[in-house]
PDB file of N, CA and C in Angstrom:
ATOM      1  N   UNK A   1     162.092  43.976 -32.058  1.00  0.00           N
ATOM      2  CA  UNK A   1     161.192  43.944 -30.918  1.00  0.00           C
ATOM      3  C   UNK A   1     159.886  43.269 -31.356  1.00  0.00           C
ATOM      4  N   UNK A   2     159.567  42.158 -30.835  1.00  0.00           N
ATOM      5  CA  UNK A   2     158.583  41.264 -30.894  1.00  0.00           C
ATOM      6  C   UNK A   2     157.201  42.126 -29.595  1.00  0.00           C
ATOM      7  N   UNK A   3     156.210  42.796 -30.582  1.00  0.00           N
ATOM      8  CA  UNK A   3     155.202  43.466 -29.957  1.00  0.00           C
ATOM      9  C   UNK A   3     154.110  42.396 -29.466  1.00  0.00           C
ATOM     10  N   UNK A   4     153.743  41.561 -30.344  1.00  0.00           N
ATOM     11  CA  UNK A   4     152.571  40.993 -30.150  1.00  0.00           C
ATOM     12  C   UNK A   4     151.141  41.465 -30.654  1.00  0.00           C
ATOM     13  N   UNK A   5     151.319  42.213 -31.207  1.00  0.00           N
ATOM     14  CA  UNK A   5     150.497  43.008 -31.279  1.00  0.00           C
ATOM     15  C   UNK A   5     150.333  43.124 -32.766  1.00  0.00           C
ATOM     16  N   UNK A   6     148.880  43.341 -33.585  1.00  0.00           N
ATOM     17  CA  UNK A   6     148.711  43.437 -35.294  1.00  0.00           C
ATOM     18  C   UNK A   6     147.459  43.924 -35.287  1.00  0.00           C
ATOM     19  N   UNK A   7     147.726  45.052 -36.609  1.00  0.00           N
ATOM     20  CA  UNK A   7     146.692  45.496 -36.770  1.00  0.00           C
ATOM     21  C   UNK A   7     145.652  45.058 -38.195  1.00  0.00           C
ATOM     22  N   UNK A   8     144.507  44.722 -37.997  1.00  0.00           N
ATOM     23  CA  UNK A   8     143.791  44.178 -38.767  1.00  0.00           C
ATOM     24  C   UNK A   8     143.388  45.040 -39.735  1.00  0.00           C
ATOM     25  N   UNK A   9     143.256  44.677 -40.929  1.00  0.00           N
ATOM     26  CA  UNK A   9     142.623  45.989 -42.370  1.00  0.00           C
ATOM     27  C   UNK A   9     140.881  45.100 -42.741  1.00  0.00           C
ATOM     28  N   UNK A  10     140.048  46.140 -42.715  1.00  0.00           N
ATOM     29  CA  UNK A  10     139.199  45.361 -43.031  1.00  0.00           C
ATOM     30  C   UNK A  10     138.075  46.317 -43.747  1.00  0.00           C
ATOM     31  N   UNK A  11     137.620  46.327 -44.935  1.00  0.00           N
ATOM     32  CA  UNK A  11     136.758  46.680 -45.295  1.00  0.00           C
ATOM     33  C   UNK A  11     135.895  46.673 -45.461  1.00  0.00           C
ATOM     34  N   UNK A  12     134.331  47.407 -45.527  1.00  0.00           N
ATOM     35  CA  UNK A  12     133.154  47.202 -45.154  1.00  0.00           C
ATOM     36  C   UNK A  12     131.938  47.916 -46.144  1.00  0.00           C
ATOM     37  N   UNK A  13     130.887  47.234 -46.747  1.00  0.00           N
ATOM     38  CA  UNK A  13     130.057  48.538 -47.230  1.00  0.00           C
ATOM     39  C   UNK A  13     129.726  49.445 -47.233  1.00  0.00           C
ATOM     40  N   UNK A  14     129.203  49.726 -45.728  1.00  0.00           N
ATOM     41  CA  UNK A  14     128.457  51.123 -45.278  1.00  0.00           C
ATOM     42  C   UNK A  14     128.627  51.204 -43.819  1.00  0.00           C
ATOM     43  N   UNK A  15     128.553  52.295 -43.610  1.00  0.00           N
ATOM     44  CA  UNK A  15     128.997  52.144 -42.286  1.00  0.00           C
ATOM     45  C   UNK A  15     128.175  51.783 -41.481  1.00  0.00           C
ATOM     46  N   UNK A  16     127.044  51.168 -41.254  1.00  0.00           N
ATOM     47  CA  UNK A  16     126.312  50.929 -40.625  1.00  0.00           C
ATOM     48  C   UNK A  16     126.888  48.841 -39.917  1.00  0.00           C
ATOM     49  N   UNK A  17     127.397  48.593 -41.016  1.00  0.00           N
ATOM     50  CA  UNK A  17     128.249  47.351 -40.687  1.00  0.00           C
ATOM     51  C   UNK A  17     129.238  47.768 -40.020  1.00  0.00           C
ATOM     52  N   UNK A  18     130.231  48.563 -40.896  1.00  0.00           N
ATOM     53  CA  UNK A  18     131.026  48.379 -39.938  1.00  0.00           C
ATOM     54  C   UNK A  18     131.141  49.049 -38.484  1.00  0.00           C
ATOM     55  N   UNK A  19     130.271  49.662 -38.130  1.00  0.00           N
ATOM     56  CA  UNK A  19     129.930  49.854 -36.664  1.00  0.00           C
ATOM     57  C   UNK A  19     129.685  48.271 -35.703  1.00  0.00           C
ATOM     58  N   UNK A  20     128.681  47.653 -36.379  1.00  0.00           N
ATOM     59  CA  UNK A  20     128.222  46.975 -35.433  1.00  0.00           C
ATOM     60  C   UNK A  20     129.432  45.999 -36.048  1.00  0.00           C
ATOM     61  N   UNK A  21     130.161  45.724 -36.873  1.00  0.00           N
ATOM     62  CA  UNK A  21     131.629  44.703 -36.710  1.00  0.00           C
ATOM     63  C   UNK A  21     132.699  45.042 -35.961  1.00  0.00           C
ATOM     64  N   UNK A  22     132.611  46.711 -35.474  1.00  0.00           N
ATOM     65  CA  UNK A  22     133.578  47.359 -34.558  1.00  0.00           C
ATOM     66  C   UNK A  22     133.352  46.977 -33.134  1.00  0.00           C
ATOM     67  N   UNK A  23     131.959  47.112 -33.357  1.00  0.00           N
ATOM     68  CA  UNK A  23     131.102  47.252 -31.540  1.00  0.00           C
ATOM     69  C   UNK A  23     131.754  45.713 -31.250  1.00  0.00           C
ATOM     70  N   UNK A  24     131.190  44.928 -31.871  1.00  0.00           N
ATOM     71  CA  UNK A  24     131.190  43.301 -31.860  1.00  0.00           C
ATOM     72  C   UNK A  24     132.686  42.654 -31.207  1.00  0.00           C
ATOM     73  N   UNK A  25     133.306  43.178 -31.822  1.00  0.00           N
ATOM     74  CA  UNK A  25     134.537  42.721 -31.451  1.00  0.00           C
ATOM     75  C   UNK A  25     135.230  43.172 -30.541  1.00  0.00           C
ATOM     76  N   UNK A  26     135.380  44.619 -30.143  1.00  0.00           N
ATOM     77  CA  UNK A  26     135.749  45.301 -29.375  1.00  0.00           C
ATOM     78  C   UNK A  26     134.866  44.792 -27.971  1.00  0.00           C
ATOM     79  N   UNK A  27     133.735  44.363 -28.057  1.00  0.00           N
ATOM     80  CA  UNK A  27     132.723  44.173 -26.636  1.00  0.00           C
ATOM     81  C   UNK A  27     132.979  42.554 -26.267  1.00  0.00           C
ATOM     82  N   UNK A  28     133.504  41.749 -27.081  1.00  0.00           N
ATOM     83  CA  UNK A  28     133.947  40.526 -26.920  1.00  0.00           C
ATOM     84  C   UNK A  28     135.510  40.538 -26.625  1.00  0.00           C
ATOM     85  N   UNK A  29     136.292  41.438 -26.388  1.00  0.00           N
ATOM     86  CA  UNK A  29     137.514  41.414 -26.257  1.00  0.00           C
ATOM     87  C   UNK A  29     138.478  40.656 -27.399  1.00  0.00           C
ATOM     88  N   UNK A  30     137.747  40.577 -28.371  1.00  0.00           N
ATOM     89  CA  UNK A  30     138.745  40.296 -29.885  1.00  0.00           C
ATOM     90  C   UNK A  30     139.441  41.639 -30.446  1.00  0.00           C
ATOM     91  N   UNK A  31     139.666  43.019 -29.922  1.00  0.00           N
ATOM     92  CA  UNK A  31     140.403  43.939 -30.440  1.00  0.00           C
ATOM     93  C   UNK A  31     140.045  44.979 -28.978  1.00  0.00           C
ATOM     94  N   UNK A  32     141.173  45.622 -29.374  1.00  0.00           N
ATOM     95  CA  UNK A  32     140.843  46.840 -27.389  1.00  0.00           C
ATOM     96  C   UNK A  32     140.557  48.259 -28.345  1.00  0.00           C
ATOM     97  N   UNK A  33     140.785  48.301 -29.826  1.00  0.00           N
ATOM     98  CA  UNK A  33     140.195  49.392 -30.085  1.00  0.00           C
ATOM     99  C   UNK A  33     140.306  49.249 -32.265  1.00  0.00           C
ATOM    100  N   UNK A  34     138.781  49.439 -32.603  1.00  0.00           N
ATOM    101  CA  UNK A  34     138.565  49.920 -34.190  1.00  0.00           C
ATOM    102  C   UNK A  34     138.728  51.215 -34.425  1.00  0.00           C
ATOM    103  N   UNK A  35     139.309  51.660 -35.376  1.00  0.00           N
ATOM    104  CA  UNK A  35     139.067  53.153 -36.381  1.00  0.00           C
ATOM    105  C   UNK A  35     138.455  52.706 -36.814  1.00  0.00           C
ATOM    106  N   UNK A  36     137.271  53.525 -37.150  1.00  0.00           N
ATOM    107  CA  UNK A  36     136.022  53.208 -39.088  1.00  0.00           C
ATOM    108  C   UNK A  36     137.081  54.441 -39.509  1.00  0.00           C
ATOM    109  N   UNK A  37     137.200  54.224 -40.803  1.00  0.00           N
ATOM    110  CA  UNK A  37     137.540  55.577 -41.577  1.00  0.00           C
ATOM    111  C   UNK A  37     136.602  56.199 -42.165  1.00  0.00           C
ATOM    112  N   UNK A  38     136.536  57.252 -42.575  1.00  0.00           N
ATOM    113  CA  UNK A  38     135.562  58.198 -43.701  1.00  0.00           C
ATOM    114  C   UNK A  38     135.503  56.897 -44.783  1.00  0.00           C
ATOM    115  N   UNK A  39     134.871  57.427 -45.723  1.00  0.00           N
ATOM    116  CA  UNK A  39     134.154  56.598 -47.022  1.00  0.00           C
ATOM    117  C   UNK A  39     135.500  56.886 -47.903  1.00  0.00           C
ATOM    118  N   UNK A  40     135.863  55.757 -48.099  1.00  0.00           N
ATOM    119  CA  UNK A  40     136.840  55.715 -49.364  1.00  0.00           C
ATOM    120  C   UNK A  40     136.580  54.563 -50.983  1.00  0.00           C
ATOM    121  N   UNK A  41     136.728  54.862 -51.614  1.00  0.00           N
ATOM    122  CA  UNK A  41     136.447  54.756 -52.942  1.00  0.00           C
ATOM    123  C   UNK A  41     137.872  53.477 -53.005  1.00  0.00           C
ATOM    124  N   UNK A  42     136.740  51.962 -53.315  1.00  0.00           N
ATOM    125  CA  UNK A  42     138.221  51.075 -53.862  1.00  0.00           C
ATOM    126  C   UNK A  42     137.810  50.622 -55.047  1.00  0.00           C
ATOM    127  N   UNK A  43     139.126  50.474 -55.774  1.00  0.00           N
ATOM    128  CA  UNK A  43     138.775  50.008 -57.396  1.00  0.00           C
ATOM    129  C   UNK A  43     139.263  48.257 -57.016  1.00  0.00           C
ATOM    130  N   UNK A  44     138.903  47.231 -57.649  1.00  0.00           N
ATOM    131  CA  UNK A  44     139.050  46.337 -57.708  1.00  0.00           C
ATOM    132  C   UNK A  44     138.566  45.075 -58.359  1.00  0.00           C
ATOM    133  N   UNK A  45     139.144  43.792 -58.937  1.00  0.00           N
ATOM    134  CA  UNK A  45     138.578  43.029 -59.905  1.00  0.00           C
ATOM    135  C   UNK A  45     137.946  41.944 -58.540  1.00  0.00           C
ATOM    136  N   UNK A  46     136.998  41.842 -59.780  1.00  0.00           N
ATOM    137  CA  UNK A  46     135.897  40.924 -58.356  1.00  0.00           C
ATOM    138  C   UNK A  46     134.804  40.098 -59.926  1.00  0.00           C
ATOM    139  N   UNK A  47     135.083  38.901 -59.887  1.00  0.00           N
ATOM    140  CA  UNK A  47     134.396  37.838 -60.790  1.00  0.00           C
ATOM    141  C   UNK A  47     135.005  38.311 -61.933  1.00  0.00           C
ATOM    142  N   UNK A  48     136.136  38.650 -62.340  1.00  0.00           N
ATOM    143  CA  UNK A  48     136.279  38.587 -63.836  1.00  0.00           C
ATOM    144  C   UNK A  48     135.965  40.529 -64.151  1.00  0.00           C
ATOM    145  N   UNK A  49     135.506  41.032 -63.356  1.00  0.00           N
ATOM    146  CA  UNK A  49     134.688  42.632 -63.918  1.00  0.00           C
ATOM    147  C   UNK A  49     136.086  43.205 -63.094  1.00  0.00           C
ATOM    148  N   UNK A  50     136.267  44.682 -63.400  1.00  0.00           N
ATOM    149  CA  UNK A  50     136.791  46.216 -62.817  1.00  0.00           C
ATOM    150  C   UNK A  50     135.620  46.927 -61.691  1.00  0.00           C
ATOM    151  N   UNK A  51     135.891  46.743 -60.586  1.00  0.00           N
ATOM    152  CA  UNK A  51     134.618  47.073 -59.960  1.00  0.00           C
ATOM    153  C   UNK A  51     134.904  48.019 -58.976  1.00  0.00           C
ATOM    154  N   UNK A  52     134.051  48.884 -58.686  1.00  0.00           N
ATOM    155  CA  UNK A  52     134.351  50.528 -57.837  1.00  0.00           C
ATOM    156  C   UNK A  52     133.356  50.699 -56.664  1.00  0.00           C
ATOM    157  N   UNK A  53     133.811  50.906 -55.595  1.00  0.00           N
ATOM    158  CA  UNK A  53     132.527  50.917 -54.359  1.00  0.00           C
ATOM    159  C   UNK A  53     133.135  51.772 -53.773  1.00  0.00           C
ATOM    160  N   UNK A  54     132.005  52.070 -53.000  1.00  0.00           N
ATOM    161  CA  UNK A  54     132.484  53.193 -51.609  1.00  0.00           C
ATOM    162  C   UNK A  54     132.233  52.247 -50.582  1.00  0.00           C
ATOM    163  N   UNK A  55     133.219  52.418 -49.720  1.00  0.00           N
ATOM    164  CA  UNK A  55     133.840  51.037 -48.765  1.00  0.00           C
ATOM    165  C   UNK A  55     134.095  51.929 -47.219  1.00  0.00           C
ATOM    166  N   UNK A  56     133.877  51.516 -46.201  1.00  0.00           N
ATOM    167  CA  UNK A  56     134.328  52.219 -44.801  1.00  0.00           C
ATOM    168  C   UNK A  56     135.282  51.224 -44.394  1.00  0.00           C
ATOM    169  N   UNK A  57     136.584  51.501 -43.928  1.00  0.00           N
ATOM    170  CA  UNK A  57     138.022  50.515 -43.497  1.00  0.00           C
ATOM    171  C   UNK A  57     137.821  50.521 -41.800  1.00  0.00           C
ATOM    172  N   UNK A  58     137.714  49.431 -41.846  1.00  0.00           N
ATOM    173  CA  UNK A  58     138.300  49.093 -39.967  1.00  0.00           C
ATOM    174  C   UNK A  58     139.834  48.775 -40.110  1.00  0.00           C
ATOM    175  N   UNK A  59     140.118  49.612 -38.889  1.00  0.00           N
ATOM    176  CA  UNK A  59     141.587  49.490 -38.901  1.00  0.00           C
ATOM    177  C   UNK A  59     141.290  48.953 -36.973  1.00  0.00           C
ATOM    178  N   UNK A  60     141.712  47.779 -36.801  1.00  0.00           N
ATOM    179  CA  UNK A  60     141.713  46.777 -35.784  1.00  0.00           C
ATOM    180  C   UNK A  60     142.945  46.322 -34.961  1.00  0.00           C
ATOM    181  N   UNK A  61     142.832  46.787 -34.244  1.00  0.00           N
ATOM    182  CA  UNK A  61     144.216  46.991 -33.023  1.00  0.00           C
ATOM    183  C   UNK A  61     143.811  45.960 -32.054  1.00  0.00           C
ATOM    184  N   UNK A  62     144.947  44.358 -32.377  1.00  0.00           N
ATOM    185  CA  UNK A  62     144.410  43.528 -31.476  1.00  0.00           C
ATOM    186  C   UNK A  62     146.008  42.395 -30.781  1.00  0.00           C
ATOM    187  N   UNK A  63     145.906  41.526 -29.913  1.00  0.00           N
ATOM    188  CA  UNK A  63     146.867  40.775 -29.833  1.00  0.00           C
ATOM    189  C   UNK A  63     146.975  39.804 -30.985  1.00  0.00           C
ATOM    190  N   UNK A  64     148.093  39.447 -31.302  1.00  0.00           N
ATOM    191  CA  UNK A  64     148.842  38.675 -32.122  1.00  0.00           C
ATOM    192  C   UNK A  64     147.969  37.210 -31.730  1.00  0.00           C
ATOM    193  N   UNK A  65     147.446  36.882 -30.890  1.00  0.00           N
ATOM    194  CA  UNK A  65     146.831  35.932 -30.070  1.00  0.00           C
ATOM    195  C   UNK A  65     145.673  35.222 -30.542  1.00  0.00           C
ATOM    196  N   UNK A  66     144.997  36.697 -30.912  1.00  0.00           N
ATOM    197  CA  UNK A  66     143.462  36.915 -30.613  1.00  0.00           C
ATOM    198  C   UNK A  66     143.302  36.586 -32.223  1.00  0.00           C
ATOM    199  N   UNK A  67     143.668  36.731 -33.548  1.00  0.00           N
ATOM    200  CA  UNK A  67     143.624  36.512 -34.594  1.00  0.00           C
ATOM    201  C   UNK A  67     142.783  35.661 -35.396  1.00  0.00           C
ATOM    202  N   UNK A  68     142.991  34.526 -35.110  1.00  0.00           N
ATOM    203  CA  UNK A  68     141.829  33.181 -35.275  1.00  0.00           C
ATOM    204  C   UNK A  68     140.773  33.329 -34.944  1.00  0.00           C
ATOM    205  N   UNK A  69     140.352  33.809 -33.704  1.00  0.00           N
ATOM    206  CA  UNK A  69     139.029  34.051 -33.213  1.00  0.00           C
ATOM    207  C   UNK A  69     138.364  35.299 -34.160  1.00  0.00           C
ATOM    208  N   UNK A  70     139.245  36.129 -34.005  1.00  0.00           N
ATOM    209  CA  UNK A  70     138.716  37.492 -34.588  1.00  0.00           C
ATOM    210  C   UNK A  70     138.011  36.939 -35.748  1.00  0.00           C
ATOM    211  N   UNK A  71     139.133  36.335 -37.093  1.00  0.00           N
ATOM    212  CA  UNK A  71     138.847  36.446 -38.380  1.00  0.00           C
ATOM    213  C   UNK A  71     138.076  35.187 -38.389  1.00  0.00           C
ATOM    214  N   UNK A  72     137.628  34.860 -37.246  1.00  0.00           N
ATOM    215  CA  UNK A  72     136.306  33.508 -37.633  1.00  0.00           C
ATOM    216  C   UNK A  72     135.180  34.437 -37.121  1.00  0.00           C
ATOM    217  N   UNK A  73     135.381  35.312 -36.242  1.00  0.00           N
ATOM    218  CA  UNK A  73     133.792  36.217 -36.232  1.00  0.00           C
ATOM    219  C   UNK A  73     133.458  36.986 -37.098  1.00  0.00           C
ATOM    220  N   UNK A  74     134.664  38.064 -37.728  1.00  0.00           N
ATOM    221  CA  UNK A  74     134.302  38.579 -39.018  1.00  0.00           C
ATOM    222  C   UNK A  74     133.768  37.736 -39.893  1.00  0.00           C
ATOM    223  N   UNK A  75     134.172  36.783 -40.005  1.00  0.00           N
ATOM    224  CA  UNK A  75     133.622  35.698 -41.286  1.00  0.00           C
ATOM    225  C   UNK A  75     132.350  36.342 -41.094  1.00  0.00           C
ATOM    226  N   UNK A  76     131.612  35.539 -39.784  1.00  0.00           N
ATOM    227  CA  UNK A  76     130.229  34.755 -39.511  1.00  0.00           C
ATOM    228  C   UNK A  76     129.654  35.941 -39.414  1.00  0.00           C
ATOM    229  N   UNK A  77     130.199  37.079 -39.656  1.00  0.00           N
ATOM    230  CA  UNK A  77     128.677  38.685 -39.264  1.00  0.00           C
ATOM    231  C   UNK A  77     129.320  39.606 -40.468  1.00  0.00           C
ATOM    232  N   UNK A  78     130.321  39.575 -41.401  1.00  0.00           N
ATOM    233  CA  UNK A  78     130.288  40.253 -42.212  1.00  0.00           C
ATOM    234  C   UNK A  78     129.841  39.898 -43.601  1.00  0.00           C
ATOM    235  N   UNK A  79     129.213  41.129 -44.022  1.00  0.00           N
ATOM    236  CA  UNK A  79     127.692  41.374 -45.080  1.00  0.00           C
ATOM    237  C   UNK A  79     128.615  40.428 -46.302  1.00  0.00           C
ATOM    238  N   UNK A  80     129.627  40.930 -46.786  1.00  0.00           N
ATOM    239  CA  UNK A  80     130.705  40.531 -47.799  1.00  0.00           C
ATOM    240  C   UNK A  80     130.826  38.957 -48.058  1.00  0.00           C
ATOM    241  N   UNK A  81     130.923  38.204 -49.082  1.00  0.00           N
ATOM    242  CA  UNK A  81     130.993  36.647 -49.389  1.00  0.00           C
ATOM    243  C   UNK A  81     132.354  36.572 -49.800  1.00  0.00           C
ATOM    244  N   UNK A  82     133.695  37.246 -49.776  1.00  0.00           N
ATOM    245  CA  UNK A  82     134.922  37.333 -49.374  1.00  0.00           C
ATOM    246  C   UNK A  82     135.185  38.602 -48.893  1.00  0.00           C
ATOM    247  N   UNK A  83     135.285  38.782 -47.450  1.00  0.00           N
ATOM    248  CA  UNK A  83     135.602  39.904 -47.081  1.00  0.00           C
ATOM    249  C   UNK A  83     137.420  40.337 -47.039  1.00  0.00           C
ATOM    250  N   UNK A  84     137.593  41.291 -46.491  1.00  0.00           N
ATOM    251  CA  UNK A  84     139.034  41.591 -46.898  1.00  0.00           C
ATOM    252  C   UNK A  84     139.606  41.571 -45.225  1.00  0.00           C
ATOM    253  N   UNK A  85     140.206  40.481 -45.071  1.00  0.00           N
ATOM    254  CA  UNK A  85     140.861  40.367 -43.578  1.00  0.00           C
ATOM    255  C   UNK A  85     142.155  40.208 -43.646  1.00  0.00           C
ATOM    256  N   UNK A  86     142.952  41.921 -43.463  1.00  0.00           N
ATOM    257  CA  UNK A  86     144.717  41.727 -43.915  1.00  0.00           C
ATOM    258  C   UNK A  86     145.173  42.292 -42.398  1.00  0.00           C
ATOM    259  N   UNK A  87     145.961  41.050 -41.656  1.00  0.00           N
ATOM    260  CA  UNK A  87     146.821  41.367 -40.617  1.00  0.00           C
ATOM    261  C   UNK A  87     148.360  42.047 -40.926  1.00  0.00           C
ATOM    262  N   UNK A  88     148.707  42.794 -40.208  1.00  0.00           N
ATOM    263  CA  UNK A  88     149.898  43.851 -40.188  1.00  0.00           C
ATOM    264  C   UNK A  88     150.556  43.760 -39.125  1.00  0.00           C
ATOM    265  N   UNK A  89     151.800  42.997 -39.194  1.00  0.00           N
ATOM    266  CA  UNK A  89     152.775  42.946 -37.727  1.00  0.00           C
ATOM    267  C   UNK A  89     152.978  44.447 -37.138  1.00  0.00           C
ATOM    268  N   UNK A  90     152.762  45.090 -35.991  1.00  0.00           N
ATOM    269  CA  UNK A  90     153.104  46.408 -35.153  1.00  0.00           C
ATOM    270  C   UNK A  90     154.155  45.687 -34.902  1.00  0.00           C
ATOM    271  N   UNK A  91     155.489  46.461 -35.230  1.00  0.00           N
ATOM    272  CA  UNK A  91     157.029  46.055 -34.677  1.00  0.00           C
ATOM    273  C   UNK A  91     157.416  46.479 -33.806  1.00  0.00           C
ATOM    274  N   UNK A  92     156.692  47.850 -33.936  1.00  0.00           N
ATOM    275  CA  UNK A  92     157.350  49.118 -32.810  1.00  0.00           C
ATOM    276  C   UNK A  92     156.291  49.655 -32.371  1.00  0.00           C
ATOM    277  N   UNK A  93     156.284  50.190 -31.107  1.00  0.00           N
ATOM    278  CA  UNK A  93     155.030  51.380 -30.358  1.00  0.00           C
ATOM    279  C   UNK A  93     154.887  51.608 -29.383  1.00  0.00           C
ATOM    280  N   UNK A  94     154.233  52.592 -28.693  1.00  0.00           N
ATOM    281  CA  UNK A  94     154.987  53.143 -27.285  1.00  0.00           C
ATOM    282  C   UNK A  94     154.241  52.038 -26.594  1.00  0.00           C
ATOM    283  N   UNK A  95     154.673  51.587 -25.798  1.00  0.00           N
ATOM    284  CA  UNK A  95     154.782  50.471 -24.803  1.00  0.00           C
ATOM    285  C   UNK A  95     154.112  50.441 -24.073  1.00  0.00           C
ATOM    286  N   UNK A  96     153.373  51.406 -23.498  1.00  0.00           N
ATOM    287  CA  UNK A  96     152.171  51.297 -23.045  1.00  0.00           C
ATOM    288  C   UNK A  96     150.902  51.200 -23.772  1.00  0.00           C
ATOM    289  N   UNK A  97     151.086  51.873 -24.806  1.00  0.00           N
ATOM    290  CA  UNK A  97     149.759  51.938 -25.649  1.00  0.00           C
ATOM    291  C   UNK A  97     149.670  50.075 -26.158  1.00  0.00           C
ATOM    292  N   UNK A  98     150.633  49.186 -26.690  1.00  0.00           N
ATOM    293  CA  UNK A  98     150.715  47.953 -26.571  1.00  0.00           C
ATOM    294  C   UNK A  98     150.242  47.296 -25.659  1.00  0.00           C
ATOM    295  N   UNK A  99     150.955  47.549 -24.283  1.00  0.00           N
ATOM    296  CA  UNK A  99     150.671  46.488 -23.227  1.00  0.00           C
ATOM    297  C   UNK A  99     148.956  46.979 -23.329  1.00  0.00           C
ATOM    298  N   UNK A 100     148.601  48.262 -23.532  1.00  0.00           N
ATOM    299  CA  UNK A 100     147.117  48.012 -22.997  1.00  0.00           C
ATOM    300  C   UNK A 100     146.611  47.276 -24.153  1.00  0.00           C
ATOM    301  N   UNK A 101     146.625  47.323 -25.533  1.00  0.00           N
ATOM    302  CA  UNK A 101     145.878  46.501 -26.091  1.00  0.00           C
ATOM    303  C   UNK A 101     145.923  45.127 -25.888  1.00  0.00           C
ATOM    304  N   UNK A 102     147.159  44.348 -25.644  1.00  0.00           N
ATOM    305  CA  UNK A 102     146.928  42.919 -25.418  1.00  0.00           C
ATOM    306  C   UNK A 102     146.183  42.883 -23.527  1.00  0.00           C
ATOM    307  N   UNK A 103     146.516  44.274 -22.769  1.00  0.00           N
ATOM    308  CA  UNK A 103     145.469  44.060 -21.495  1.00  0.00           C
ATOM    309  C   UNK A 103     143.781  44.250 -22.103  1.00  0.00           C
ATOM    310  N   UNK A 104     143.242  44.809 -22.862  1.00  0.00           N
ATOM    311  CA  UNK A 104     142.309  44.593 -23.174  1.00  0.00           C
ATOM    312  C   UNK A 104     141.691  43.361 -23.934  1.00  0.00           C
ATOM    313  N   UNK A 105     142.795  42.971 -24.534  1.00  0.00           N
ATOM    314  CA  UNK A 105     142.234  41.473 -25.308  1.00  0.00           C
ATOM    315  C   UNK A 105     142.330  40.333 -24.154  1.00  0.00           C
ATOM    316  N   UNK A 106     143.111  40.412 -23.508  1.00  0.00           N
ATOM    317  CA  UNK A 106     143.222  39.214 -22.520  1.00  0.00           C
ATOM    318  C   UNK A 106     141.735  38.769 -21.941  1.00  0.00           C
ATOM    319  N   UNK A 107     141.362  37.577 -22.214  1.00  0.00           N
ATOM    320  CA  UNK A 107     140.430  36.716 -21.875  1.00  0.00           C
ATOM    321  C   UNK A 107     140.356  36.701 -20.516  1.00  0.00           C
TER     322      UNK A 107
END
């Protein structure tokens, strides 16, 4: 079953970004709905170093459509000089909760 539908992974410094990268997108119709998560702890190599932050995750519920646009606005407003923009095919899901997200992204 071809949903249309993917959910975006995106991580953020503090939550104070990723609010206004949630608000942003969601109020432009590039996603019909963000999770911020609680503060989670990522380990990761970044220039050559082992490096450890406390990070807030957007989890981004958008059309299969909308993608390009999205990850060219994250670019241009997130704090990060490679931010982390990982799309996730939704295969399956109740069918309404789908149709409304691509009815909310629809231009």
């Amino acid at each position: 079953m071809d949903s249309n539908t993917i959910i975006v992974l995106c991580s953020c410094p503090d939550q104070e970004s990723a609010s206004s990268i949630a608000n942003h997108l969601v109020e432009n119709r590039l996603a019909a709905c963000v999770n911020i998560s609680s503060q989670v702890k990522s380990v990761y190599r970044w220039q050559g170093e082992i490096e450890t932050a406390d990070e807030y995750m957007l989890f981004i519920k958008t059309a299969t459509s909308s993608y390009d646009e999205l990850e060219l606005t994250i670019l241009s407003i997130h704090p990060y000089e490679l931010p982390e923009i990982i799309a996730v095919d939704v295969e399956m899901g109740l069918q309404n909760y789908l149709g409304w997200i691509n009815q909310c992204t629809n231009k």
